[in-house]
PDB file of N, CA and C in Angstrom:
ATOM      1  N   UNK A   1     -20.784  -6.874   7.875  1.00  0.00           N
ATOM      2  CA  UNK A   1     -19.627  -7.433   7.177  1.00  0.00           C
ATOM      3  C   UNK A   1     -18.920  -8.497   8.013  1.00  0.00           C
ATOM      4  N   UNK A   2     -18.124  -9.392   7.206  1.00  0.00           N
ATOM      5  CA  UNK A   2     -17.539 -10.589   8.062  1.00  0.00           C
ATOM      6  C   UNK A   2     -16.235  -9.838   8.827  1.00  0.00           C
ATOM      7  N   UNK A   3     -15.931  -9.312   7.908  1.00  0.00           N
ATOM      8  CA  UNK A   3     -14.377  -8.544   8.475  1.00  0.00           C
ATOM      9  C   UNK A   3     -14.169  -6.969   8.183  1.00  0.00           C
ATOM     10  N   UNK A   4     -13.797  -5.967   9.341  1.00  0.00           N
ATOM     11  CA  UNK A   4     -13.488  -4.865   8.565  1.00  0.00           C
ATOM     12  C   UNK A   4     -11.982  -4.184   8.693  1.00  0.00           C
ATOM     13  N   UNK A   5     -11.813  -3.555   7.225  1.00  0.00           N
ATOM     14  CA  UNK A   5     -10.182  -3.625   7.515  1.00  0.00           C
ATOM     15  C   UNK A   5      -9.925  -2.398   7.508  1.00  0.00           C
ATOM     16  N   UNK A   6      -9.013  -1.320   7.899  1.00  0.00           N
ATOM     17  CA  UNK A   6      -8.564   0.051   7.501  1.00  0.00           C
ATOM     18  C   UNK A   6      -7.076   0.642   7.049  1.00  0.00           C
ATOM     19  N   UNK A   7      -6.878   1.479   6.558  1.00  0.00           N
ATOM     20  CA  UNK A   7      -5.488   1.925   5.768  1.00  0.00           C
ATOM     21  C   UNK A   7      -5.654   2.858   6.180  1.00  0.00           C
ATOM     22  N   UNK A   8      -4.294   3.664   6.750  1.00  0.00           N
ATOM     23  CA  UNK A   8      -3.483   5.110   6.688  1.00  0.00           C
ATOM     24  C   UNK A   8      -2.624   5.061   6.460  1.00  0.00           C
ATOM     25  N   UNK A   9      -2.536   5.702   4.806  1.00  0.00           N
ATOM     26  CA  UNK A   9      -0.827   5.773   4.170  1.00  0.00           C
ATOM     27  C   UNK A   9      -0.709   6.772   4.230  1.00  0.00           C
ATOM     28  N   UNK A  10       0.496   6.613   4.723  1.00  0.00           N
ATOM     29  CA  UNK A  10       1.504   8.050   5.418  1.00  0.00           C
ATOM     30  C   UNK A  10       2.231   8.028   4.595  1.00  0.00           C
ATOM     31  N   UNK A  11       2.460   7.589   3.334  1.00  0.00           N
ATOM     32  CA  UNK A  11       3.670   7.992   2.560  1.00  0.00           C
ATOM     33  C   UNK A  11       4.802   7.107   2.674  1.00  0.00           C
ATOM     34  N   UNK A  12       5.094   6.006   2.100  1.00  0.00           N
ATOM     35  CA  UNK A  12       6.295   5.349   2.578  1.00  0.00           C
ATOM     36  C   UNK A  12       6.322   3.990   3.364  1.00  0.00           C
ATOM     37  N   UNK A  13       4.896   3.963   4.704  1.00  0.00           N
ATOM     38  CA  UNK A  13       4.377   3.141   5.072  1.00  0.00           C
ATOM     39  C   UNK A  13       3.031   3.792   5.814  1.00  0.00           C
ATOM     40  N   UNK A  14       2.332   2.389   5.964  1.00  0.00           N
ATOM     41  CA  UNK A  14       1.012   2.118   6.426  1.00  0.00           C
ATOM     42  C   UNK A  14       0.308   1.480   7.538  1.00  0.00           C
ATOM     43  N   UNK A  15      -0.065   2.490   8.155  1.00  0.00           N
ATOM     44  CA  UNK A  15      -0.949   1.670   9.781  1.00  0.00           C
ATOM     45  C   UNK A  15      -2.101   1.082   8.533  1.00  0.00           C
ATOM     46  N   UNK A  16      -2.078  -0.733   9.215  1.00  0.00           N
ATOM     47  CA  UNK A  16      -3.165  -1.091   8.941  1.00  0.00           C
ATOM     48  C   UNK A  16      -4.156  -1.776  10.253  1.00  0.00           C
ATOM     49  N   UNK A  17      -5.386  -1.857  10.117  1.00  0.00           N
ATOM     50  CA  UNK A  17      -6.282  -2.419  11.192  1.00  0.00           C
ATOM     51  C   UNK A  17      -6.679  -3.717  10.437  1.00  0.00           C
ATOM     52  N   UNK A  18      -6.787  -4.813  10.592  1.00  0.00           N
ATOM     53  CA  UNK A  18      -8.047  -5.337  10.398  1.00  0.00           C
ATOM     54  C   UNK A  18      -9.053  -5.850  11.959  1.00  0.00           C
ATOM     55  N   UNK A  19     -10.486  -6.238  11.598  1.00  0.00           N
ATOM     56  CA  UNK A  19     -11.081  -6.523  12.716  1.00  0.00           C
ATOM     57  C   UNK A  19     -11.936  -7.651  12.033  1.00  0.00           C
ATOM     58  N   UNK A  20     -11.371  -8.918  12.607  1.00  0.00           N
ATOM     59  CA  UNK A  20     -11.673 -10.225  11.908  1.00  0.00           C
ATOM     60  C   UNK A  20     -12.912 -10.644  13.355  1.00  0.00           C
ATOM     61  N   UNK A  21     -13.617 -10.343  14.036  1.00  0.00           N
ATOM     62  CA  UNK A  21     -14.516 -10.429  14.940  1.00  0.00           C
ATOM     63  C   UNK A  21     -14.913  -9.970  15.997  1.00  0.00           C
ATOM     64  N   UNK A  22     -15.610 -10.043  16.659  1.00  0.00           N
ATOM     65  CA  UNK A  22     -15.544  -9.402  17.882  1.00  0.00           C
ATOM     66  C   UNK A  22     -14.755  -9.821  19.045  1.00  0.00           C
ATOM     67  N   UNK A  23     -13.894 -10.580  18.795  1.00  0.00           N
ATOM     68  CA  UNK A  23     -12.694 -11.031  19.880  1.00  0.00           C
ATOM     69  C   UNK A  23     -11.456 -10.946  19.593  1.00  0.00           C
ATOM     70  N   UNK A  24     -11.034 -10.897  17.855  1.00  0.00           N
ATOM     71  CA  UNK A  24     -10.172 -10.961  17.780  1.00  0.00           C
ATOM     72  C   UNK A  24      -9.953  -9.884  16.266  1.00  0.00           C
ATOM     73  N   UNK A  25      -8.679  -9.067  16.846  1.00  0.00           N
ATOM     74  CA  UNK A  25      -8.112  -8.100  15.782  1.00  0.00           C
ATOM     75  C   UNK A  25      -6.919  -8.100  15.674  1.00  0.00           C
ATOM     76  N   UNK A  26      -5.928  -7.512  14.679  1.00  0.00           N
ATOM     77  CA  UNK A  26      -4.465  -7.395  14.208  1.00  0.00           C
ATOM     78  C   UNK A  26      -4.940  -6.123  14.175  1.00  0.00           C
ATOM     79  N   UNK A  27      -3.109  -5.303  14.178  1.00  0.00           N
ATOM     80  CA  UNK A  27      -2.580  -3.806  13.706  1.00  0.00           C
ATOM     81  C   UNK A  27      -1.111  -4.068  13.203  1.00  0.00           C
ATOM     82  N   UNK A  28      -0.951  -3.339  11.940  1.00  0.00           N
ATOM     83  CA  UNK A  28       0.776  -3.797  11.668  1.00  0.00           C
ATOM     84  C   UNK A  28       0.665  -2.484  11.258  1.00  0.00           C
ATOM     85  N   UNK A  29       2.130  -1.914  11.015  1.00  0.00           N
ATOM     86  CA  UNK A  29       3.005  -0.621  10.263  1.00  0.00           C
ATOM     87  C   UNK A  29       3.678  -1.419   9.019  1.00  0.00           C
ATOM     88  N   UNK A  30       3.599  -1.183   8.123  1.00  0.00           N
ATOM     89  CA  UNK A  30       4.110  -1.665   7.148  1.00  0.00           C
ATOM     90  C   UNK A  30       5.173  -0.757   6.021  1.00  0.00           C
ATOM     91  N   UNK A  31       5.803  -1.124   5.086  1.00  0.00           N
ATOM     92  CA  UNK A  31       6.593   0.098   4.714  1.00  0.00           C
ATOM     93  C   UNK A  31       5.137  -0.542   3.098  1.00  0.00           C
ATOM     94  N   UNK A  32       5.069   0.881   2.349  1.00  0.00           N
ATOM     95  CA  UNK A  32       4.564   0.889   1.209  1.00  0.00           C
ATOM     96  C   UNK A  32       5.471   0.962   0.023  1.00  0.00           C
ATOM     97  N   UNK A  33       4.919   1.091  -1.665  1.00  0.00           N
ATOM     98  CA  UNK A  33       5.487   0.984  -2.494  1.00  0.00           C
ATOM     99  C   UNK A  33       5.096   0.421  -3.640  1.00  0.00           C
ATOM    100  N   UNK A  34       5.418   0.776  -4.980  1.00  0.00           N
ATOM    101  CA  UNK A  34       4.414  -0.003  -6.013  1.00  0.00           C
ATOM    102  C   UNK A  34       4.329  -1.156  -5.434  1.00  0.00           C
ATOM    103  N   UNK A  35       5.268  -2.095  -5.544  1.00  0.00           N
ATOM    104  CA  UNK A  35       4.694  -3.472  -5.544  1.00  0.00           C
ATOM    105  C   UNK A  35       4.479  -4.144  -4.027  1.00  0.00           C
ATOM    106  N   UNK A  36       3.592  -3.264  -3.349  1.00  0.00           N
ATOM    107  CA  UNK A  36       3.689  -3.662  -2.034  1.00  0.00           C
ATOM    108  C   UNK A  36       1.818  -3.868  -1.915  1.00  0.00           C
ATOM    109  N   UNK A  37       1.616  -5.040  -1.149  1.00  0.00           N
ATOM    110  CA  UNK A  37       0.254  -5.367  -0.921  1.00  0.00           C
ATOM    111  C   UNK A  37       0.543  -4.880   0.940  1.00  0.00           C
ATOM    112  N   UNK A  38      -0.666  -3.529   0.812  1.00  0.00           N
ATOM    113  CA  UNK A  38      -0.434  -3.539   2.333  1.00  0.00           C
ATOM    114  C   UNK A  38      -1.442  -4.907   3.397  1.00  0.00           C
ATOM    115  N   UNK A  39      -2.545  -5.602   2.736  1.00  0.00           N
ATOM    116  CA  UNK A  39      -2.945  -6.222   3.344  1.00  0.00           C
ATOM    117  C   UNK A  39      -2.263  -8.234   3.518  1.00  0.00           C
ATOM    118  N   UNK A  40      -1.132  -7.836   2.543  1.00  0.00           N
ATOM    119  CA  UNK A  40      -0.255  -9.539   2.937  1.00  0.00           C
ATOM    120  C   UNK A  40       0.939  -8.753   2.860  1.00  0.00           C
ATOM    121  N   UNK A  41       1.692  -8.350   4.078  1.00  0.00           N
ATOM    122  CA  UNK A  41       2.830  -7.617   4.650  1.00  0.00           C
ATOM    123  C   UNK A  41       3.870  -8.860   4.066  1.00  0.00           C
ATOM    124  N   UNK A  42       5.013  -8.642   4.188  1.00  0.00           N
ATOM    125  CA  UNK A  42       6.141  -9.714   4.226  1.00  0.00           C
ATOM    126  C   UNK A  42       6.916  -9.033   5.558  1.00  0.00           C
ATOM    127  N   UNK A  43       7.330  -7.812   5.775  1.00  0.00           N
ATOM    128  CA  UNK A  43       8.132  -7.350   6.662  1.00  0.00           C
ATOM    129  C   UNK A  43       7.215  -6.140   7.301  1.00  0.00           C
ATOM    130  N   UNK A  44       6.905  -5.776   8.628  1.00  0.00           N
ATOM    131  CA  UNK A  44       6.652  -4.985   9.306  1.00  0.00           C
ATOM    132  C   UNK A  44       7.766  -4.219  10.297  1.00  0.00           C
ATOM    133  N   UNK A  45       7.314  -2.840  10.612  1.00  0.00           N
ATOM    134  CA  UNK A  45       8.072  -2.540  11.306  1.00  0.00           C
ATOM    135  C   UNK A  45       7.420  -2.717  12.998  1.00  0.00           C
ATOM    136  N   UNK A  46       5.858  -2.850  13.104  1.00  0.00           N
ATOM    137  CA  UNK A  46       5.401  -3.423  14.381  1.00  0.00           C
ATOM    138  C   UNK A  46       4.176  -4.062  14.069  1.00  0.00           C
ATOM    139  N   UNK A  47       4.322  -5.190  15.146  1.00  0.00           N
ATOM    140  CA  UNK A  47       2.634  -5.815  14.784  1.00  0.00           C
ATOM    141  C   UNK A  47       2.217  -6.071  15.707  1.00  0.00           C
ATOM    142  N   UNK A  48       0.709  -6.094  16.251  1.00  0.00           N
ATOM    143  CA  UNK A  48      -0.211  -6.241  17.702  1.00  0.00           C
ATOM    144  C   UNK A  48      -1.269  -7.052  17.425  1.00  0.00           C
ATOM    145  N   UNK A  49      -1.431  -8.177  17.616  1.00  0.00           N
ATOM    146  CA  UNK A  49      -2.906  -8.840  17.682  1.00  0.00           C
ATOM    147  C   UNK A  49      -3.440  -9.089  19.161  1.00  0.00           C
ATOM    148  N   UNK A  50      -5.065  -8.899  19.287  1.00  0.00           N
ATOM    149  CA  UNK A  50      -5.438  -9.400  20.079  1.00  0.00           C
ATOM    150  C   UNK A  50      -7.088  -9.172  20.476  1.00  0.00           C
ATOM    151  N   UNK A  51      -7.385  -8.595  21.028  1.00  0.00           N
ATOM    152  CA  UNK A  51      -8.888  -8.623  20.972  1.00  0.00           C
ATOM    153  C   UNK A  51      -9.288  -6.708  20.511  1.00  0.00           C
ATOM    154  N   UNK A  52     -10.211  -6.552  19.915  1.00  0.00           N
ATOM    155  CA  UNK A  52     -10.438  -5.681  18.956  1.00  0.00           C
ATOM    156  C   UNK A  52      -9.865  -4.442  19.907  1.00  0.00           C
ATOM    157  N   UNK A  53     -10.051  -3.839  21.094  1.00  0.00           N
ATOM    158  CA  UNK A  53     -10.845  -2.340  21.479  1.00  0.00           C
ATOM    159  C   UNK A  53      -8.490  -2.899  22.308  1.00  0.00           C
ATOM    160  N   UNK A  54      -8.155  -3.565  22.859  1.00  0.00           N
ATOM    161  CA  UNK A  54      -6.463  -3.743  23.231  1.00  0.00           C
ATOM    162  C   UNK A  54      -6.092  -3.400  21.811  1.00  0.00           C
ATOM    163  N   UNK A  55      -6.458  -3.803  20.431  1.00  0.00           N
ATOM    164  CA  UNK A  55      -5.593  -3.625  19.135  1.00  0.00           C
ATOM    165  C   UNK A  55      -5.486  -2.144  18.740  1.00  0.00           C
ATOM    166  N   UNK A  56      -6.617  -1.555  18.721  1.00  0.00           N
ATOM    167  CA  UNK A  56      -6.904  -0.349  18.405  1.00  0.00           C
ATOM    168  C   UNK A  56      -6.288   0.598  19.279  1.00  0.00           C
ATOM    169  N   UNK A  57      -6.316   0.451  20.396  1.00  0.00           N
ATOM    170  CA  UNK A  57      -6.084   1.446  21.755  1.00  0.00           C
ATOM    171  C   UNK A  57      -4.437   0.791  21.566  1.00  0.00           C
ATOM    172  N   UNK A  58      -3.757  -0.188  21.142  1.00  0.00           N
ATOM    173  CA  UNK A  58      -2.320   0.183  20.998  1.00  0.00           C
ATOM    174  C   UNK A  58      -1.846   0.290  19.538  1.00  0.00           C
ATOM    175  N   UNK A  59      -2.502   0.840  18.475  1.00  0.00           N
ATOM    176  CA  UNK A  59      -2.275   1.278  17.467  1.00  0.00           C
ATOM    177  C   UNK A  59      -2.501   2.581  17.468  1.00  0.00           C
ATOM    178  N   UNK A  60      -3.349   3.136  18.276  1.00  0.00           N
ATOM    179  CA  UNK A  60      -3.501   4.553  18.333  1.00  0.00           C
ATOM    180  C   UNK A  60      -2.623   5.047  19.537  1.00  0.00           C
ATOM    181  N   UNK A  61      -1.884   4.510  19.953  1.00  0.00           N
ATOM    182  CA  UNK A  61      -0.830   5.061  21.014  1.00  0.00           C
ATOM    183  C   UNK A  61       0.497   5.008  20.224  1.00  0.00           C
ATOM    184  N   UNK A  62       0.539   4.122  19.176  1.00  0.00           N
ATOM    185  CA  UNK A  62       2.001   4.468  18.521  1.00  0.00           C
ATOM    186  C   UNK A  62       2.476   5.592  17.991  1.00  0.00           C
ATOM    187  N   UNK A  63       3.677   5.862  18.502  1.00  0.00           N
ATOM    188  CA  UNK A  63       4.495   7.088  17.995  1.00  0.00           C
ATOM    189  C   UNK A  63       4.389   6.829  16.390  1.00  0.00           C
ATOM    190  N   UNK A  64       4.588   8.006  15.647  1.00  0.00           N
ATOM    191  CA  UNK A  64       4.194   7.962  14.156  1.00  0.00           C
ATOM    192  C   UNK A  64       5.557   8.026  13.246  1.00  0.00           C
ATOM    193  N   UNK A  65       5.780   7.939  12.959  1.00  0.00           N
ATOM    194  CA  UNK A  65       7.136   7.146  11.679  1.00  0.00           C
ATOM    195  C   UNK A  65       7.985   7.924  12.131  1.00  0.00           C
ATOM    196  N   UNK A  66       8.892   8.138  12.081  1.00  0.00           N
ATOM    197  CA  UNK A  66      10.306   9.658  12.210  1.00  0.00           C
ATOM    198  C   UNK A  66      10.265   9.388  13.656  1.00  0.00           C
ATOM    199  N   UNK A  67       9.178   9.561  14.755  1.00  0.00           N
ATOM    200  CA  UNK A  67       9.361  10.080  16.246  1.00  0.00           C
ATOM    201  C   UNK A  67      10.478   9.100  16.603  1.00  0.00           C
ATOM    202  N   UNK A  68      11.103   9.348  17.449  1.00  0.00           N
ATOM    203  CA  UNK A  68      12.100   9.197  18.310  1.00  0.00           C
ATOM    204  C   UNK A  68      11.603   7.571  18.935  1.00  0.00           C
ATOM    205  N   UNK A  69      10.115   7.255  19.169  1.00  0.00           N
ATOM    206  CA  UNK A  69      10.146   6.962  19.890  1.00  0.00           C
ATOM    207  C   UNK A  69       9.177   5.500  19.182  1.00  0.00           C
ATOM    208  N   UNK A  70       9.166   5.563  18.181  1.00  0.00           N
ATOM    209  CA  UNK A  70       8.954   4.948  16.966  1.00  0.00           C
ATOM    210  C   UNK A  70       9.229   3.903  16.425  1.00  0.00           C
ATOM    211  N   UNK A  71       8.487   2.746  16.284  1.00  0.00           N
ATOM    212  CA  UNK A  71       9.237   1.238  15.828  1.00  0.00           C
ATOM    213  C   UNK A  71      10.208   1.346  14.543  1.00  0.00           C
ATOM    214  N   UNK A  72      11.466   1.436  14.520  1.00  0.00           N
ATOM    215  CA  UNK A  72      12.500   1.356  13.319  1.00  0.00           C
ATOM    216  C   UNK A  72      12.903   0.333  12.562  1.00  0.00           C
ATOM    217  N   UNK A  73      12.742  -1.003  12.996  1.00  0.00           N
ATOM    218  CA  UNK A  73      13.545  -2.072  12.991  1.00  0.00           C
ATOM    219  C   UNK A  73      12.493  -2.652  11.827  1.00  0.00           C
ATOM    220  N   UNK A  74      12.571  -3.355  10.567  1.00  0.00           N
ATOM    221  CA  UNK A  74      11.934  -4.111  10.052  1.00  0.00           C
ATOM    222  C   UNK A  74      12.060  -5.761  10.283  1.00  0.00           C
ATOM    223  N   UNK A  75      10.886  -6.185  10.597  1.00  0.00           N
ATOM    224  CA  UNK A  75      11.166  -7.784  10.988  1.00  0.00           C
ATOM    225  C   UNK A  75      10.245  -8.324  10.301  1.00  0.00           C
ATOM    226  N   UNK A  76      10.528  -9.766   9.773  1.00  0.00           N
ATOM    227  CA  UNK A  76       9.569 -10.676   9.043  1.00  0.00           C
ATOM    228  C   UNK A  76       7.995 -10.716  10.009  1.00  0.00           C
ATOM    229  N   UNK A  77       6.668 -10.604   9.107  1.00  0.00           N
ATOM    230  CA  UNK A  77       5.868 -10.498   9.860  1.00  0.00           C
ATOM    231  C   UNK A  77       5.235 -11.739   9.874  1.00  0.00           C
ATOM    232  N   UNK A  78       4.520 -11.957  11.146  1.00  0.00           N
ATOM    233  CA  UNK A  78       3.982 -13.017  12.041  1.00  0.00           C
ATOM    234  C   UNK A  78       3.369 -13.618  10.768  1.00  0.00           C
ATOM    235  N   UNK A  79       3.281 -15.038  10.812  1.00  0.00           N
ATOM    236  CA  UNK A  79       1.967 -16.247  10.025  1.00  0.00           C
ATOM    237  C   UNK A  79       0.936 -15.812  10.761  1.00  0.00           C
ATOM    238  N   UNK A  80      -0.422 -15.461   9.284  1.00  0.00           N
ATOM    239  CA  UNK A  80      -1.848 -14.859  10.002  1.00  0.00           C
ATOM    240  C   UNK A  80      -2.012 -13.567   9.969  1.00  0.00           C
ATOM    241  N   UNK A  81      -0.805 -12.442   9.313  1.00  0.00           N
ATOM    242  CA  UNK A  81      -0.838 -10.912   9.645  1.00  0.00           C
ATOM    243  C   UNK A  81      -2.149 -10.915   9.305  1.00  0.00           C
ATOM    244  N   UNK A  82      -1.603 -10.686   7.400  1.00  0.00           N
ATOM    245  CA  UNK A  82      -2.473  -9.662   6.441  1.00  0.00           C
ATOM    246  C   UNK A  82      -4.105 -10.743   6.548  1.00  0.00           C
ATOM    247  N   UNK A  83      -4.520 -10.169   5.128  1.00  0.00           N
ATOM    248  CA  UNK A  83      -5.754 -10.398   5.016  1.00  0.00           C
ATOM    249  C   UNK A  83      -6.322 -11.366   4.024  1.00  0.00           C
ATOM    250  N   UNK A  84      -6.358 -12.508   3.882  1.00  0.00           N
ATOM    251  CA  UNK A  84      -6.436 -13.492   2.647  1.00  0.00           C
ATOM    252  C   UNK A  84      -7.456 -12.628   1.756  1.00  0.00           C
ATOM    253  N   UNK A  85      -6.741 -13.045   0.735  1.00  0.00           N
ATOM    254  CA  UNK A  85      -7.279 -12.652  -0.492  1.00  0.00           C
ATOM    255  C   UNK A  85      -8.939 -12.924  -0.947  1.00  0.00           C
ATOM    256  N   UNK A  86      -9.047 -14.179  -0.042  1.00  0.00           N
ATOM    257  CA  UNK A  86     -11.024 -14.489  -0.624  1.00  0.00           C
ATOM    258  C   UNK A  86     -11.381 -14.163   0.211  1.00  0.00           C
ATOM    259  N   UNK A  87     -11.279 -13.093   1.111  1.00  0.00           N
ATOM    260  CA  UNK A  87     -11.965 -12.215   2.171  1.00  0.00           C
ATOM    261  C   UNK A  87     -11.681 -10.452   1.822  1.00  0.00           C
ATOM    262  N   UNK A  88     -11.438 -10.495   0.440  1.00  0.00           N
ATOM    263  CA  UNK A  88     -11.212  -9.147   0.205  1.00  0.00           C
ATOM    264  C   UNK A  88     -12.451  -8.177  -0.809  1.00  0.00           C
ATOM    265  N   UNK A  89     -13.197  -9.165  -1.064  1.00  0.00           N
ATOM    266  CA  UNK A  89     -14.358  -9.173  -1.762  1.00  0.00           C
ATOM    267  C   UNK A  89     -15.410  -8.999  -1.678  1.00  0.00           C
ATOM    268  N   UNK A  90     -16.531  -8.249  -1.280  1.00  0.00           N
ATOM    269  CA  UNK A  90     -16.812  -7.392  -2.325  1.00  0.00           C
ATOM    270  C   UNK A  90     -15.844  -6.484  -1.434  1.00  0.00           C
ATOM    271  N   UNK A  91     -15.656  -5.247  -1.928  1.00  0.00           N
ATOM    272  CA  UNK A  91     -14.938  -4.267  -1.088  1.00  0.00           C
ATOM    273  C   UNK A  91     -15.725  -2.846  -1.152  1.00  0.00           C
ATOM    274  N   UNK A  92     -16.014  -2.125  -0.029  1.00  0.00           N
ATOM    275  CA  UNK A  92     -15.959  -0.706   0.209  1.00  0.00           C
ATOM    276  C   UNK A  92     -15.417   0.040   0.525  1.00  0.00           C
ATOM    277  N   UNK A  93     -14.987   0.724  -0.429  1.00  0.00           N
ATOM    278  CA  UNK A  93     -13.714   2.158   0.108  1.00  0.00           C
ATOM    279  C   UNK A  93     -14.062   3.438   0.130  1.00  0.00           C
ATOM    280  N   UNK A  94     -13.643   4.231   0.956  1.00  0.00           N
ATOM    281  CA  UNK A  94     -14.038   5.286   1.744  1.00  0.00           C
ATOM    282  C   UNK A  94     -13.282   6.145   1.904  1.00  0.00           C
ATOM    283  N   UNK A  95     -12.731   7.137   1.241  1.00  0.00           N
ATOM    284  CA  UNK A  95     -11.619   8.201   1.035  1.00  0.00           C
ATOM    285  C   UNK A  95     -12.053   9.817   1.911  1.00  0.00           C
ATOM    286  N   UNK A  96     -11.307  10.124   2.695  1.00  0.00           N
ATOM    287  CA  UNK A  96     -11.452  11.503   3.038  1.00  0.00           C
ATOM    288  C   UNK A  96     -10.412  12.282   2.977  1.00  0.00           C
TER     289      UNK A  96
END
């Protein structure tokens, strides 16, 4: 695949991954909601880009929504988050 992307909705909001190559990846927290596209964010509560295995290894160290210790603050998210739309195609989804 050219790009691979992942979702964990927690209810409210969403760790997303994408991995746009082998050098370079994004991670955002996003808040969810009907009319919310988690892959073109407008506001995040944290966002990390940088090379795939640094993105992942500080998305999986974040404290998880409620903790104390937890990004709270919503801020407009970076130009480049989400995931353009003609890269969303064909799609495979994978539920457990």
């Amino acid at each position: 695949p050219a790009m691979v992307a992942g979702v964990l909705d927690w209810g409210g909001y969403a760790d997303v991954v994408i991995l746009h190559d082998e050098q370079y990846a994004v991670a955002y927290r996003t808040p969810t909601g009907p009319d919310a596209d988690v892959f073109a964010p407008t506001v995040v509560f944290w966002s990390y880009a940088s090379c795939p295995v640094w993105t992942l290894r500080a998305l999986l160290t974040l404290a998880p929504h409620g903790h104390p210790d937890a990004p709270a603050t919503l801020t407009a998210a970076p130009a480049g988050l989400g995931l353009p739309t003609e890269h969303r195609l064909p799609v495979r989804v994978r539920k457990r």
